[in-house]
N, C-alpha and C. Protein backbone atom coordinates (compact mmCIF):
# COMPACT_ATOMS: atom_id res chain seq x y z
N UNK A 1 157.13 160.63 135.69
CA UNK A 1 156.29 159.77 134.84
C UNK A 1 156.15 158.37 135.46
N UNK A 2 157.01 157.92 135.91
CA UNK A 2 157.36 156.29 136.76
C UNK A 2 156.39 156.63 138.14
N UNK A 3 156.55 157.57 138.65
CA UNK A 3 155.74 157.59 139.54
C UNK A 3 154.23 157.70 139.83
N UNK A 4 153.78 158.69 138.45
CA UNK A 4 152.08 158.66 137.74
C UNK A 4 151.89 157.31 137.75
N UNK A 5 152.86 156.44 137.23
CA UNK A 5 151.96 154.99 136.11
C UNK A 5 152.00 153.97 137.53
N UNK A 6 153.30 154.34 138.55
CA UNK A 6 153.03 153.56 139.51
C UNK A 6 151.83 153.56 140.31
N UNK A 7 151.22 154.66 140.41
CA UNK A 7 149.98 155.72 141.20
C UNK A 7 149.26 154.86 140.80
N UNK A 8 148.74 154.97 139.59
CA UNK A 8 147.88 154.39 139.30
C UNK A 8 147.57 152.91 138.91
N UNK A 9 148.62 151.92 139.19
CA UNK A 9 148.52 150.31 139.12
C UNK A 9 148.50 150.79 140.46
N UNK A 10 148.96 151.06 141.41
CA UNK A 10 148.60 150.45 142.74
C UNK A 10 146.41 151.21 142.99
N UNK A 11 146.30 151.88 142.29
CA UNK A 11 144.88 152.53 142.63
C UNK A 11 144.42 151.25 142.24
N UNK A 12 144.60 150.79 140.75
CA UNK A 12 143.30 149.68 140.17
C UNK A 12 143.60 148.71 140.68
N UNK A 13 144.85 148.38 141.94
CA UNK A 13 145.08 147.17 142.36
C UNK A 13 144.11 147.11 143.72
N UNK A 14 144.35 148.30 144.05
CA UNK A 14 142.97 148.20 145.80
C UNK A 14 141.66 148.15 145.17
N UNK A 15 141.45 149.17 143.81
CA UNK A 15 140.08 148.65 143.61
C UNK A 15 139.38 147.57 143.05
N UNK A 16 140.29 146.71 142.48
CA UNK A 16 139.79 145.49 142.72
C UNK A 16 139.92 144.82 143.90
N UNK A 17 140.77 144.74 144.76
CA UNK A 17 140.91 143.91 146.14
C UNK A 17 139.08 144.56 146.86
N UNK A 18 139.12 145.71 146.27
CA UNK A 18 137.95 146.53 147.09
C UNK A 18 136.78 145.44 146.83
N UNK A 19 136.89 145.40 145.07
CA UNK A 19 135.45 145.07 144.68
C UNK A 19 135.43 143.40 144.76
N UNK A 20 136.33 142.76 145.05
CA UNK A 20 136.40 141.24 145.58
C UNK A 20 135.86 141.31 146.59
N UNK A 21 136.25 142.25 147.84
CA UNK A 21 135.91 142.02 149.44
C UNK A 21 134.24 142.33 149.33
N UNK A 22 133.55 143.10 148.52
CA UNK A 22 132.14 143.46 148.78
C UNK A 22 131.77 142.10 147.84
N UNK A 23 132.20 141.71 147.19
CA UNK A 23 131.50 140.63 146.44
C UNK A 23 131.30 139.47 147.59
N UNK A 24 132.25 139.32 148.51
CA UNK A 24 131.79 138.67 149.66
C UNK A 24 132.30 138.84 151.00
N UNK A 25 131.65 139.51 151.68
CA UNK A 25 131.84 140.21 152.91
C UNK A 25 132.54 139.22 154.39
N UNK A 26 133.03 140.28 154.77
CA UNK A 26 133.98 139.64 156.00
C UNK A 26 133.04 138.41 157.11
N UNK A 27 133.30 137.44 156.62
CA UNK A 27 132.97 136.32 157.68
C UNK A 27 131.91 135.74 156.86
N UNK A 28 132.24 135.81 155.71
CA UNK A 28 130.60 134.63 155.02
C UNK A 28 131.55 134.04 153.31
N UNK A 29 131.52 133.12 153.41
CA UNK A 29 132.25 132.50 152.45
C UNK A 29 131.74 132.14 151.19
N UNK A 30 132.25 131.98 150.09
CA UNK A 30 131.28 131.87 148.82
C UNK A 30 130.16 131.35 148.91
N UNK A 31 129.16 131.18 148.14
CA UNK A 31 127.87 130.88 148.51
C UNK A 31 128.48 129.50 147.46
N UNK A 32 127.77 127.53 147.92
CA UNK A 32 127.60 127.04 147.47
C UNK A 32 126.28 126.09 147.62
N UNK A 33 126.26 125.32 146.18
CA UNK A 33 124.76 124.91 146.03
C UNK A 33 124.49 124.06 146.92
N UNK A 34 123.21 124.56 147.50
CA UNK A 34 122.39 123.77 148.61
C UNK A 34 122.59 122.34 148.67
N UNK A 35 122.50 121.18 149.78
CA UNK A 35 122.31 120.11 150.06
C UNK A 35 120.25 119.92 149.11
N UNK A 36 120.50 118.81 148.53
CA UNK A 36 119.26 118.38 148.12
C UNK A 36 118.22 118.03 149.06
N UNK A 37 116.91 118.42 148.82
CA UNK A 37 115.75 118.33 149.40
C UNK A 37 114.75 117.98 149.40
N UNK A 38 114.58 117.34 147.83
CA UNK A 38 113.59 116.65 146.93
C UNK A 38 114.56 115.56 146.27
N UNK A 39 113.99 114.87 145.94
CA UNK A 39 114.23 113.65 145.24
C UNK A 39 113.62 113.09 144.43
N UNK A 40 113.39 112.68 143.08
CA UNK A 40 112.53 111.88 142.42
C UNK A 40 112.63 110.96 141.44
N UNK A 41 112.29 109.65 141.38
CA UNK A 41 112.05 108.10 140.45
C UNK A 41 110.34 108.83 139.87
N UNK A 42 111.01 108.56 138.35
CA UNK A 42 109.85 108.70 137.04
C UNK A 42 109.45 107.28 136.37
N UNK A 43 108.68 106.58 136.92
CA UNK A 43 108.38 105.02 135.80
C UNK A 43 107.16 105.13 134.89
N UNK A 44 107.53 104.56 133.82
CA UNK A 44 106.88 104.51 132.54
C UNK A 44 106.81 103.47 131.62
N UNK A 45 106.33 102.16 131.92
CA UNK A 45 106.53 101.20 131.07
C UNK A 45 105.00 100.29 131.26
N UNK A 46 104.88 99.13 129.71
CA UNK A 46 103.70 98.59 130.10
C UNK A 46 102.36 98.83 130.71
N UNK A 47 101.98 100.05 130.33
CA UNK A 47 100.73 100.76 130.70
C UNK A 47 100.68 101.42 131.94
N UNK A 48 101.58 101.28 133.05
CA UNK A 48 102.14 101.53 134.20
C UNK A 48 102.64 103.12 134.39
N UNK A 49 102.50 104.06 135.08
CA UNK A 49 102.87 105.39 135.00
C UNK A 49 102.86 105.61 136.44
N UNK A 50 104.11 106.09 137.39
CA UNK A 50 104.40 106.72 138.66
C UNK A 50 105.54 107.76 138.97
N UNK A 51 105.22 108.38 139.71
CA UNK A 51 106.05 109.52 139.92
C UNK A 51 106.46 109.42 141.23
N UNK A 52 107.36 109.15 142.00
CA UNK A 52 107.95 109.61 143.40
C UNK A 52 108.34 110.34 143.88
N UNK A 53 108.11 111.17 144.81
CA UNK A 53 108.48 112.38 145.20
C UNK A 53 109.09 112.26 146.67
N UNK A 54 110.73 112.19 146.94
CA UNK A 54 111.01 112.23 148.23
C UNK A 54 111.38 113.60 148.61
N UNK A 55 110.64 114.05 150.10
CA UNK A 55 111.01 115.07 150.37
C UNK A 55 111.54 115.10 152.06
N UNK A 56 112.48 115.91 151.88
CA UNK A 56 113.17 115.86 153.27
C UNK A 56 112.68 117.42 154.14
N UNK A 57 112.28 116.71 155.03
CA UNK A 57 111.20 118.21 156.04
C UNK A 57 111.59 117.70 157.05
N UNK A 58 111.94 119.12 157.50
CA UNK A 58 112.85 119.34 158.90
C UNK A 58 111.34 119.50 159.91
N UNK A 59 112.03 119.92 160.84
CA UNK A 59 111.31 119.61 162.16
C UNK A 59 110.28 120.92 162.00
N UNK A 60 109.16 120.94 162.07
CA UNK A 60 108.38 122.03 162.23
C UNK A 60 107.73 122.61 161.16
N UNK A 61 108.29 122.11 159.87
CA UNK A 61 107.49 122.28 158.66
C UNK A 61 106.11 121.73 158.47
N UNK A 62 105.17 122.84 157.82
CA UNK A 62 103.93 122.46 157.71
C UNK A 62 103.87 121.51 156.24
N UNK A 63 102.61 121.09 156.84
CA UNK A 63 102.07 120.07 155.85
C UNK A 63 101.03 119.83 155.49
N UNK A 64 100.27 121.23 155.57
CA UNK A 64 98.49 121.77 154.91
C UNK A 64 99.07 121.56 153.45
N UNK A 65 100.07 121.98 152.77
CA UNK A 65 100.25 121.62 151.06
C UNK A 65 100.70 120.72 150.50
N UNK A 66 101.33 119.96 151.63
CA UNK A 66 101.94 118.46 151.23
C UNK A 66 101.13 117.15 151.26
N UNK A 67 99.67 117.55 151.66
CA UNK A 67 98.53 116.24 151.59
C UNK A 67 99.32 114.96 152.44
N UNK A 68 100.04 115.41 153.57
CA UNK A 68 100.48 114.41 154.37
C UNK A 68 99.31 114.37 155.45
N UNK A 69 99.16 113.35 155.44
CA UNK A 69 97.61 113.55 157.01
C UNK A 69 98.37 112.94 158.31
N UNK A 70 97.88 113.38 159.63
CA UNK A 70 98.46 112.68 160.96
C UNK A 70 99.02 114.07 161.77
N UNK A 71 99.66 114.88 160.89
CA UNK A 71 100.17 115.81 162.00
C UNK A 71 100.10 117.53 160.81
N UNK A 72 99.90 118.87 161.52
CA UNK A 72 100.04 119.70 160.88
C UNK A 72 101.39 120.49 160.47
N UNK A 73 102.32 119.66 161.43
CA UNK A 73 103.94 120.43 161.59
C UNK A 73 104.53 119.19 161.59
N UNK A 74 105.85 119.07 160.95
CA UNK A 74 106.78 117.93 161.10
C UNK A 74 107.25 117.71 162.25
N UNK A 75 106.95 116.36 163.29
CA UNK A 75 107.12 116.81 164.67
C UNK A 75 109.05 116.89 165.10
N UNK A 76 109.54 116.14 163.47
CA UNK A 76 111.24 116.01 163.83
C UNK A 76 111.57 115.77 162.27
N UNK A 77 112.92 116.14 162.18
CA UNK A 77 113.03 115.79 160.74
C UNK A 77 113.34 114.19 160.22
N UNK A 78 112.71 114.10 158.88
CA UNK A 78 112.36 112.91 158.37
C UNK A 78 111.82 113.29 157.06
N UNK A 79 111.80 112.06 156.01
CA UNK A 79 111.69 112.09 154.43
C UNK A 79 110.09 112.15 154.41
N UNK A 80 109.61 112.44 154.12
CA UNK A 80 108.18 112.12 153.69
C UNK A 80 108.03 112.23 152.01
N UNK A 81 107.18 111.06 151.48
CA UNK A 81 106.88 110.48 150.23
C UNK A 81 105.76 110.90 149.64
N UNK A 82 105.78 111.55 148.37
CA UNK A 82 104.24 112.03 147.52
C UNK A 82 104.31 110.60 146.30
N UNK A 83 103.25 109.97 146.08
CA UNK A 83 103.49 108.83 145.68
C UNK A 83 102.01 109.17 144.52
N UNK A 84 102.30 109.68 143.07
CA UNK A 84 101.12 109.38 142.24
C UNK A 84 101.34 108.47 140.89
N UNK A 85 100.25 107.58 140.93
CA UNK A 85 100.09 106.11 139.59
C UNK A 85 99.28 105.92 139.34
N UNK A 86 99.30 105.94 137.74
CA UNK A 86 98.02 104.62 137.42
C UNK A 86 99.02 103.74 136.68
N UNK A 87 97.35 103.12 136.06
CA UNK A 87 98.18 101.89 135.03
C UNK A 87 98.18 100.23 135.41
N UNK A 88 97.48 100.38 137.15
CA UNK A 88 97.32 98.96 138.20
C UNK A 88 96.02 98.33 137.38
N UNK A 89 96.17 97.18 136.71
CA UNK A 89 94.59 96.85 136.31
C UNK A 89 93.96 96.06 137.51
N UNK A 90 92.66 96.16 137.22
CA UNK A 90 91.44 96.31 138.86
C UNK A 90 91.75 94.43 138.95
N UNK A 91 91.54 94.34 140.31
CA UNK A 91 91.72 93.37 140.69
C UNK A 91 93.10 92.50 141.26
N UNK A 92 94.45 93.81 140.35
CA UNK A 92 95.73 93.62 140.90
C UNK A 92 96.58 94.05 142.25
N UNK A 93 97.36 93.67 142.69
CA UNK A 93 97.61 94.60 143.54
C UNK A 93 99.26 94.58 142.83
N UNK A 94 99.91 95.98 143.28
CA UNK A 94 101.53 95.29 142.58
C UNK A 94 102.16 96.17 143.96
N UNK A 95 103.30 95.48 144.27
CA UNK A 95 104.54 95.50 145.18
C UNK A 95 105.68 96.32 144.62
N UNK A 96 105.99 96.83 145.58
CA UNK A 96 107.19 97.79 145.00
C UNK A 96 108.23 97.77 146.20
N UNK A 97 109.30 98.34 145.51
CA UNK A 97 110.44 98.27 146.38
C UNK A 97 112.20 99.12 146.05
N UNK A 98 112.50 99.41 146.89
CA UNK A 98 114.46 100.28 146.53
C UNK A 98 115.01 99.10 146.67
N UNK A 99 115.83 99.27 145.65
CA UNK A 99 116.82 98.30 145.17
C UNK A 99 118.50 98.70 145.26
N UNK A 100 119.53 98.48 145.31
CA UNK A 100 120.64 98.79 146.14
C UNK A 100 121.23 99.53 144.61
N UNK A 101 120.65 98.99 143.44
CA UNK A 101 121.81 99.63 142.38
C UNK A 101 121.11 100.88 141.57
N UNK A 102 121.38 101.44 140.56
CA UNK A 102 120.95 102.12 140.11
C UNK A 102 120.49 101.71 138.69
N UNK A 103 119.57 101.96 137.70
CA UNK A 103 119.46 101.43 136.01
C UNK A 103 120.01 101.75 135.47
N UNK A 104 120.28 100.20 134.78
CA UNK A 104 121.02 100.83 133.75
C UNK A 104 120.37 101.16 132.67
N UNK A 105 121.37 101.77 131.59
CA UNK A 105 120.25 102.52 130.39
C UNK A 105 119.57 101.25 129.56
N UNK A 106 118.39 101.23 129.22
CA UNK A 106 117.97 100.47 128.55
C UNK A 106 117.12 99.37 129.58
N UNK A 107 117.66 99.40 130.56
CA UNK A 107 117.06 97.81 131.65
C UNK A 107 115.90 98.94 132.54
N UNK A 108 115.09 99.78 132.01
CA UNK A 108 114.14 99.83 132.66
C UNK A 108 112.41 98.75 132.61
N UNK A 109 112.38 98.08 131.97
CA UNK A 109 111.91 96.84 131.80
C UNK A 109 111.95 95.75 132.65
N UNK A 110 113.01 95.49 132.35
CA UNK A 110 113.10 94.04 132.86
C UNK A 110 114.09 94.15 133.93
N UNK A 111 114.79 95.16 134.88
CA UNK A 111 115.13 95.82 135.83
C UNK A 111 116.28 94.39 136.10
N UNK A 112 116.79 93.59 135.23
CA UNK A 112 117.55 93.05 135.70
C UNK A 112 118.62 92.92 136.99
N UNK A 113 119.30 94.28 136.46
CA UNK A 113 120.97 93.96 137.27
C UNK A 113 120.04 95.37 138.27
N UNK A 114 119.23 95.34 139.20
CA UNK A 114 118.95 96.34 140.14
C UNK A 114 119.94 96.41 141.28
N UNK A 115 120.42 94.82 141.53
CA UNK A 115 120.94 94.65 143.24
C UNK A 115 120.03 94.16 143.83
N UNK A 116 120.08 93.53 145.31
CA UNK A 116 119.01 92.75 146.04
C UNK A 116 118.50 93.99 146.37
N UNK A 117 117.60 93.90 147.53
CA UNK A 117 116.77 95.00 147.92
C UNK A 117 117.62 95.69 148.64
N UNK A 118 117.09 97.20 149.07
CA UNK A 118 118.00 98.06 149.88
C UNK A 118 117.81 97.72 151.28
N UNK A 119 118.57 97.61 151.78
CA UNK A 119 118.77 96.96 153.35
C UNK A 119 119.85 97.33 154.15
N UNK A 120 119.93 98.86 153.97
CA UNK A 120 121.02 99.17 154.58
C UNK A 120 121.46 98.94 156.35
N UNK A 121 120.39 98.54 157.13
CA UNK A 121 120.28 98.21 158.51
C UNK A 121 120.96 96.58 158.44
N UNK A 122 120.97 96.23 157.47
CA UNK A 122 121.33 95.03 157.43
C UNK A 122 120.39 93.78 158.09
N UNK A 123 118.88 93.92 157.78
CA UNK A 123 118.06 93.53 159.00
C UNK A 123 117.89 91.94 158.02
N UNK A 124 118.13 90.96 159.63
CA UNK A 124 118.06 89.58 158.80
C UNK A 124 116.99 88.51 159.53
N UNK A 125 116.22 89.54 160.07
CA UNK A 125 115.22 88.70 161.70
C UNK A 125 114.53 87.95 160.60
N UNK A 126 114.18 86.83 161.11
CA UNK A 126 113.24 85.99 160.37
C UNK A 126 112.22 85.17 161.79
N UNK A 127 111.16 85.65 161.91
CA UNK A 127 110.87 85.12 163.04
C UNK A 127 109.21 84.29 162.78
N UNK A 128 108.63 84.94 164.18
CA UNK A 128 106.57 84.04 163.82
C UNK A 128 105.92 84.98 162.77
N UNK A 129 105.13 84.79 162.12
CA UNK A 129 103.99 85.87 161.50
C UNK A 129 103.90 86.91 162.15
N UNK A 130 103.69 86.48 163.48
CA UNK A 130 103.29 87.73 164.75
C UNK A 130 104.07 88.89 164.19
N UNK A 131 105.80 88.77 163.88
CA UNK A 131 106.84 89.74 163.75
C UNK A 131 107.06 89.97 162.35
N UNK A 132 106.29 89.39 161.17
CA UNK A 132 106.24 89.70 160.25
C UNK A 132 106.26 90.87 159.45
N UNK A 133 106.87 91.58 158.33
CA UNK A 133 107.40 92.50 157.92
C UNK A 133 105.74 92.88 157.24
N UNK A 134 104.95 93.98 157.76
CA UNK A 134 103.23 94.85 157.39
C UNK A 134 103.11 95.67 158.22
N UNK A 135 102.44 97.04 157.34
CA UNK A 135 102.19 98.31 157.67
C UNK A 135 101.95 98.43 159.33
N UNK A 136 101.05 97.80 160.04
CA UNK A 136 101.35 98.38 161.47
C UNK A 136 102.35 97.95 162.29
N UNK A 137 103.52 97.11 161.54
CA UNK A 137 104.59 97.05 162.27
C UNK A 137 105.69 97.30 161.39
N UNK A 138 105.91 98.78 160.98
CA UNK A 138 107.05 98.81 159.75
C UNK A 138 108.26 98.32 160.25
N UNK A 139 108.75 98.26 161.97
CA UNK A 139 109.62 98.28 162.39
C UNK A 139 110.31 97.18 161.81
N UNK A 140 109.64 96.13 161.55
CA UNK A 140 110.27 95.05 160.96
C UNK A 140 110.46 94.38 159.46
N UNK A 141 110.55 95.64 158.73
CA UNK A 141 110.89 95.39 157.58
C UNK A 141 112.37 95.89 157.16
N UNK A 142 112.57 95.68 156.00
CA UNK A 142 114.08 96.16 155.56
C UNK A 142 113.95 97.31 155.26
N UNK A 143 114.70 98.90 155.17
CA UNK A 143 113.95 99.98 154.36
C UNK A 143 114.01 99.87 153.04
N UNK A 144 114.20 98.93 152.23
CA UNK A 144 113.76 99.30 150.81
C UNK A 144 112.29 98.79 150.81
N UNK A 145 111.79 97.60 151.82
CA UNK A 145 110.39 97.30 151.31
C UNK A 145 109.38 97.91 151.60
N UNK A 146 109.01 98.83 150.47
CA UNK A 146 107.99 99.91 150.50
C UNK A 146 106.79 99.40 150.56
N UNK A 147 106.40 98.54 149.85
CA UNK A 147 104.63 98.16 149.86
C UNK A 147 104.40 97.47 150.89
N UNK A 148 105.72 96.89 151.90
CA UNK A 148 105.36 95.87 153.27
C UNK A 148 105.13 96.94 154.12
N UNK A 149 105.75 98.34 154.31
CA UNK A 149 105.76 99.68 154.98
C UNK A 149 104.26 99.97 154.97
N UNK A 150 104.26 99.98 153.57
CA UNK A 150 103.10 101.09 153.14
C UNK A 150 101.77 101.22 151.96
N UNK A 151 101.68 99.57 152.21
CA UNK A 151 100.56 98.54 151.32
C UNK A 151 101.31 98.57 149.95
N UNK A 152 100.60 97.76 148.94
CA UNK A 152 100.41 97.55 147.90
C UNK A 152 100.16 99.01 147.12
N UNK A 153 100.08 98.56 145.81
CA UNK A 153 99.69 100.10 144.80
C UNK A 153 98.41 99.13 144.48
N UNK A 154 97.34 100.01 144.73
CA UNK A 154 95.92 98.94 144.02
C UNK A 154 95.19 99.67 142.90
N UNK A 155 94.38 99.48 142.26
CA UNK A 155 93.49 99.97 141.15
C UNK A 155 92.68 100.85 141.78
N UNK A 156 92.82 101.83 141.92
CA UNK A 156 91.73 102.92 142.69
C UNK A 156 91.78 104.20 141.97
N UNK A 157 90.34 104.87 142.06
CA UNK A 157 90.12 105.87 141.12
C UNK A 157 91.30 107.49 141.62
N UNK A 158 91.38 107.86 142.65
CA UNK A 158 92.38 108.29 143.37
C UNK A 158 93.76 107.65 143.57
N UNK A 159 94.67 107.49 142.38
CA UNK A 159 95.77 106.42 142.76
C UNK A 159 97.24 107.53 143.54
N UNK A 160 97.12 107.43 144.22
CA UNK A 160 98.11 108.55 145.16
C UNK A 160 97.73 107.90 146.69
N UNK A 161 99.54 108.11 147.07
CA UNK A 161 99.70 107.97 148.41
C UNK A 161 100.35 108.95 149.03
N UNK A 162 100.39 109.28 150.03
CA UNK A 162 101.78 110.23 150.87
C UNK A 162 101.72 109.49 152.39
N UNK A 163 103.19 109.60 152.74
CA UNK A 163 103.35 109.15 153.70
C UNK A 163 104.74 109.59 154.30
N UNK A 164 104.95 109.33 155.75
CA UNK A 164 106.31 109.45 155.88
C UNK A 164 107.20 108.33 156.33
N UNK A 165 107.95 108.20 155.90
CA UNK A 165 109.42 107.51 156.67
C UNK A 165 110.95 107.36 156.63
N UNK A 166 111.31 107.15 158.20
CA UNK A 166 111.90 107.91 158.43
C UNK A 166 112.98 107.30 157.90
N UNK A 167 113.10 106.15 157.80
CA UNK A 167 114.29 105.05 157.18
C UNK A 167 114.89 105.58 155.88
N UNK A 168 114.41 106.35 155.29
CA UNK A 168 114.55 106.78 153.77
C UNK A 168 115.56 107.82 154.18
N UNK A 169 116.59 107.64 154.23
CA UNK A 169 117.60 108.78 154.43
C UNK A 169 118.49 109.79 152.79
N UNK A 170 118.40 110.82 152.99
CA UNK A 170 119.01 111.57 152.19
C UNK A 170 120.61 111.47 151.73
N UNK A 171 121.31 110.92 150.95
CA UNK A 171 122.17 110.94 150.78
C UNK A 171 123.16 110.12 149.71
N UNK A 172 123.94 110.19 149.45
CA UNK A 172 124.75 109.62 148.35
C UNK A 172 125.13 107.92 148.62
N UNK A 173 125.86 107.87 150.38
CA UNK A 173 126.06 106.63 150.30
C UNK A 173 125.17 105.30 150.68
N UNK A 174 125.36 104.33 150.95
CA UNK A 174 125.20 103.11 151.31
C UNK A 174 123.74 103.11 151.96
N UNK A 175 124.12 104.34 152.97
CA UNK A 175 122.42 104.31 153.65
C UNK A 175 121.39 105.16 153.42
N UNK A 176 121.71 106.16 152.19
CA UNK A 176 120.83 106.77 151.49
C UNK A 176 120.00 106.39 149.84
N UNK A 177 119.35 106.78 149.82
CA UNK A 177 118.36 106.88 149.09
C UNK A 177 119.11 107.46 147.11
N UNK A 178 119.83 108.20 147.33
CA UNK A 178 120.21 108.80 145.99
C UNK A 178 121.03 107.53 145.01
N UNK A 179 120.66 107.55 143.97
CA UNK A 179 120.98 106.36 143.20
C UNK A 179 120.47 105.05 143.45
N UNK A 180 119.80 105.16 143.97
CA UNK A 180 119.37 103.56 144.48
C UNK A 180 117.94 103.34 143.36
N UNK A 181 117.49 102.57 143.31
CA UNK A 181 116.40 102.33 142.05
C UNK A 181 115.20 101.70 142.80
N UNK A 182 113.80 102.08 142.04
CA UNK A 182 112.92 101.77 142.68
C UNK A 182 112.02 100.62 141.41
N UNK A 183 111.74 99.71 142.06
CA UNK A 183 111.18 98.71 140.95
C UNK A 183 109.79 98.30 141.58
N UNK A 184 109.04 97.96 140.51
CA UNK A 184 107.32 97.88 140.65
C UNK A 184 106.85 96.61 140.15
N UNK A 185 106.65 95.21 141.20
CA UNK A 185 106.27 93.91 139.98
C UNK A 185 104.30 93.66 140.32
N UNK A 186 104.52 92.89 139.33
CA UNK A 186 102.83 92.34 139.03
C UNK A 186 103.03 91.54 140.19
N UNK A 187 101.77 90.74 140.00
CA UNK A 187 101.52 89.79 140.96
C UNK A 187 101.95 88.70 141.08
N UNK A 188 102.70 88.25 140.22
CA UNK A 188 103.58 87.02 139.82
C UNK A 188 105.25 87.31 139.60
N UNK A 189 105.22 88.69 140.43
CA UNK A 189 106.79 88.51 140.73
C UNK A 189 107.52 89.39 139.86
N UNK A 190 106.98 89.40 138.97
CA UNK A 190 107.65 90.05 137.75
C UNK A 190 107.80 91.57 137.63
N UNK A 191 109.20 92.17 137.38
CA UNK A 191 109.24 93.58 137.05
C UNK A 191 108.44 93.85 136.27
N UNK A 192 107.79 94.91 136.29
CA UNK A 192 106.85 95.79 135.38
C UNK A 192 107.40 96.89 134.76
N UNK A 193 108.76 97.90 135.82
CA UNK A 193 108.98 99.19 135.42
C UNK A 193 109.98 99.66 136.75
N UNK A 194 111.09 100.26 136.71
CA UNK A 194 111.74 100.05 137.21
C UNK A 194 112.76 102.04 137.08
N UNK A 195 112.79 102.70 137.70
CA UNK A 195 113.20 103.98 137.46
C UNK A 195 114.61 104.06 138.70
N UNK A 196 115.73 104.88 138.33
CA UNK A 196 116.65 105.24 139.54
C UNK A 196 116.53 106.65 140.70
N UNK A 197 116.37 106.69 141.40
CA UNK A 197 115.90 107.90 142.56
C UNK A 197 117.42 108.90 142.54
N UNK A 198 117.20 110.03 142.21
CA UNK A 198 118.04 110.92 141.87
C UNK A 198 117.79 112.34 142.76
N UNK A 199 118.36 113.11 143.10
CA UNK A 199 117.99 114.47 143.68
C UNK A 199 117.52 115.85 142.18
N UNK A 200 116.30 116.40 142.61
CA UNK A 200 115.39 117.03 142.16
C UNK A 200 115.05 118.05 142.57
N UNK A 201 115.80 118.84 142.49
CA UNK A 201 115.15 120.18 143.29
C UNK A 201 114.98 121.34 142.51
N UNK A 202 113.82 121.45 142.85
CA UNK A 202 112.96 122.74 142.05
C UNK A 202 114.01 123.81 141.67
């Protein structure tokens, strides 16, 4: 009888060891959740409405569905930005920019405690106009300043941008993009609307 009951704890003991080993096969280790690949800041305040979309595309990915113009394949990997707003009244232009902190609840308004701008290069050149921080020379801006990168947001019946860059790095710390906050002012300086950039993936 000791020997039946032993028989059979050692049977249901291999067949579970059995049904563990097929649950994950020799040389491949639990499956865990993907590194993020999308990213997105939602603003909504003062008549103002934008959506950000960061996406991280590796080298060779197409971009017939991503309304990125310049190239049909990603020629190396880098973030590229889907950027749609209204809410700009005609005649304004408004400035935007990543900010080092994240919102807090309630301070999407008046975006107080954001942090200075994101500047993780630490860039402090201050030089002629010539080297001035605008779109055909992004090289010389900080990477949080988005509208010196990549114009203004203006009143246009089509209000959407896409673009890429490469400064926008994926990641949790210091020189990434995740938690960092993106803020939108009028023309007189002032926050308008102010959202935190979080990972988003479909």
């Amino acid at each position: 009888m000791f020997y039946s009951k032993s028989k059979w704890i050692l049977v249901g003991l291999l067949a579970a060891i059995v049904d563990l080993s097929s649950a994950h096969p020799a040389g491949q280790p639990p499956s865990t959740p993907k590194y993020p690949t999308t990213a997105k800041a939602t603003l909504n305040a003062k008549g103002f409405e934008a959506v950000f979309t960061f996406l991280l595309l590796h080298s060779g990915t197409s971009l017939t569905s991503l309304h990125i113009t310049g190239y049909a394949t990603v020629p190396f990997p880098l973030t590229g930005v889907h950027l749609t707003y209204s809410g700009v009244p005609d005649g304004q232009d408004f400035d935007y920019s990543i900010h080092e902190k994240p919102i807090a609840h309630g301070d999407e308004i008046e975006c107080k405690d954001v942090g200075d701008l994101w500047n993780p290069t630490k860039s402090t050149y201050k030089g002629s106009d010539e080297f001035k921080c605008k779109p055909e020379q992004p090289a010389y801006c900080e990477s949080g300043n988005l509208s010196g990168k990549h114009r203004k947001l203006k009143h246009i019946p089509d209000s959407n941008s896409n673009y890429f860059d490469p400064s926008l790095r994926f990641g949790y710390s210091e020189l990434g993009i995740f938690g960092k906050s993106i803020v939108v002012y009028d023309p007189t300086g002032t926050p308008v609307t102010c959202a935190t950039i979080v990972p988003h993936d479909p």
